[in-house]
Protein backbone atom coordinates (compact mmCIF):
# COMPACT_ATOMS: atom_id res chain seq x y z
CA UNK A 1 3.46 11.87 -4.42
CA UNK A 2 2.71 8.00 -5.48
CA UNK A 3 4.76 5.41 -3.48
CA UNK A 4 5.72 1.66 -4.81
CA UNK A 5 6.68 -0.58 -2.15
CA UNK A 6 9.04 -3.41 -4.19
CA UNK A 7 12.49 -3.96 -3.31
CA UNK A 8 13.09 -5.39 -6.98
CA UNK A 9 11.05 -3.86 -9.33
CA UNK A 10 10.58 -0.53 -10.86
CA UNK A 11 6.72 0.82 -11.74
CA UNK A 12 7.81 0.25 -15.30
CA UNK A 13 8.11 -3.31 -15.16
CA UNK A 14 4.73 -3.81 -13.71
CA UNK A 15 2.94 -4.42 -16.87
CA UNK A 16 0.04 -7.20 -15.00
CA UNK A 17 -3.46 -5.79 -13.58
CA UNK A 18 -5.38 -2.69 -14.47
CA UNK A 19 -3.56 0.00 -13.82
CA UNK A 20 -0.88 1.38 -15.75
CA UNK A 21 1.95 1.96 -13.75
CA UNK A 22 3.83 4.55 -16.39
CA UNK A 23 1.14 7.47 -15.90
CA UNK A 24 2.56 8.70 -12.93
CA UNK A 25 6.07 9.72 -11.18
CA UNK A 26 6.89 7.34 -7.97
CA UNK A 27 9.05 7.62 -5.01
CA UNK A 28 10.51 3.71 -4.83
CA UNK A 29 10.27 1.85 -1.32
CA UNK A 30 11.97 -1.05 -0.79
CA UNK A 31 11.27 -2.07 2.46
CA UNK A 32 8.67 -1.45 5.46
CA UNK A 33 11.42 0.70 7.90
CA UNK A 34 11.18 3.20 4.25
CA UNK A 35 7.70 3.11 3.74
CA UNK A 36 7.30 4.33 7.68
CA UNK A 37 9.96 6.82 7.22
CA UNK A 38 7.93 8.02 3.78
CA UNK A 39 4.44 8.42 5.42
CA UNK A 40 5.52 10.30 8.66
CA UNK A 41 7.70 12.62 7.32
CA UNK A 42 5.76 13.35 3.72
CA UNK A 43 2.11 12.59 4.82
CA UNK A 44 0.27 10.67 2.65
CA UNK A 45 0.61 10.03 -1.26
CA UNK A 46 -1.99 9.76 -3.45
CA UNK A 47 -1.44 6.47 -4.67
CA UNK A 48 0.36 3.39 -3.09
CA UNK A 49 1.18 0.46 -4.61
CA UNK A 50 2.05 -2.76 -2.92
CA UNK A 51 4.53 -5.72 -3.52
CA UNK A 52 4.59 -8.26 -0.80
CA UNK A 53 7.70 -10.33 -0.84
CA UNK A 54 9.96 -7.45 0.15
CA UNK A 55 12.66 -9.86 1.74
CA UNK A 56 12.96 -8.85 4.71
CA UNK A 57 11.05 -9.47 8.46
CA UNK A 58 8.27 -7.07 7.38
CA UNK A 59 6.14 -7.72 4.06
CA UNK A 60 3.80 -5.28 1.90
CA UNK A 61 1.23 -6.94 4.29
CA UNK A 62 2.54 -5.57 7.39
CA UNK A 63 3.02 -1.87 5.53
CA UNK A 64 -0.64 -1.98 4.98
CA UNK A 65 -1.57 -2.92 8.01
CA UNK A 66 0.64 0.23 9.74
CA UNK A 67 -0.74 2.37 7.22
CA UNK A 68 -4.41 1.46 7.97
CA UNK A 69 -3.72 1.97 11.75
CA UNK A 70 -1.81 4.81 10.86
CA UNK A 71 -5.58 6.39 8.86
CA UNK A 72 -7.71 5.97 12.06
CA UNK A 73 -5.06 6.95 14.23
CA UNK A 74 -4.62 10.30 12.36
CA UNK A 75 -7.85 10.50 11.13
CA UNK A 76 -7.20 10.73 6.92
CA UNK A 77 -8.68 8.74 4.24
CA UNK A 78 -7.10 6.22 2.84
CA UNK A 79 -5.16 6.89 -0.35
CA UNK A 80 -5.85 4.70 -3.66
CA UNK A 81 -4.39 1.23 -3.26
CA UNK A 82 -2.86 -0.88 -5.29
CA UNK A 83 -1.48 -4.64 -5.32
CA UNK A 84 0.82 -5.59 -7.63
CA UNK A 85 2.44 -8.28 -5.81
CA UNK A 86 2.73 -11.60 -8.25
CA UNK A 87 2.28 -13.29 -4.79
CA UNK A 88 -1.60 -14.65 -4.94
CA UNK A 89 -1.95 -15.29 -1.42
CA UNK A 90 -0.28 -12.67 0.04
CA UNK A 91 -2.59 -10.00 -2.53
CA UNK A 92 -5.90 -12.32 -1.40
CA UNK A 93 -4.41 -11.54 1.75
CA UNK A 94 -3.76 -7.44 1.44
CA UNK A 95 -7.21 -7.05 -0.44
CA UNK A 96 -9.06 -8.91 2.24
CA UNK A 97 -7.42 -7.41 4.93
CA UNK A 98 -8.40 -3.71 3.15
CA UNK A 99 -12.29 -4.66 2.63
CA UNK A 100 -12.71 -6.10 5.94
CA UNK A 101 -11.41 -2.72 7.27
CA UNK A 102 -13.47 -0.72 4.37
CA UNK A 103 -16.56 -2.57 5.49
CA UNK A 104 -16.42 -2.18 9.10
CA UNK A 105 -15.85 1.80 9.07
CA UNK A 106 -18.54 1.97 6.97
CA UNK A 107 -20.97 -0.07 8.99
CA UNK A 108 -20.25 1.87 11.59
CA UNK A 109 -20.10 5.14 9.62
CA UNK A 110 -16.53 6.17 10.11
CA UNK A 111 -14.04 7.72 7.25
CA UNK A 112 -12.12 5.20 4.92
């Protein structure tokens, strides 16, 4: 399973960045209260992909911040992630937030 979090777009219009979207089959998430619902009742995927501007009181941010907690708490590896968001700040944001978290299991020798 590959999950895109987007309440607009499909994985074929993402056509930006270095990964090519039409390669694989996704489930479509629109909004955080999905993605939740997604992850505890399918486990993990093997890709996710991330909008951030999802319109609603949660963001893409917040989903990656639940699913990171969600890792350590349950002790898996992260899946691949992805950020297709057209929002700059908010991807600076996600990708930051993900190698700050990469960087400190690893100084400390935990799991991604």
């Amino acid at each position: 399973m590959n999950l895109f979090v987007d309440d607009e777009r499909n994985p074929s219009d993402v056509f930006w960045g270095d990964f090519d979207y039409s390669t694989l089959d996704w489930v479509i998430v629109k909004n955080y209260e999905e993605f939740i619902f997604e992850i505890n009742n399918k486990d993990l995927p093997e890709n996710i992909s991330f909008d951030n501007d999802l319109r609603s009181e949660k963001e893409g941010y917040d989903c990656l911040k639940w699913l990171i907690l969600w890792c350590i708490d349950n002790k898996k590896e992260l899946p691949n992630l992805y950020f297709h968001t057209q929002n700059e700040v908010a991807k600076d944001n996600m990708e930051t937030y993900l190698k700050c978290y990469l960087r400190f299991y690893k100084k400390n020798g935990k799991k991604k």
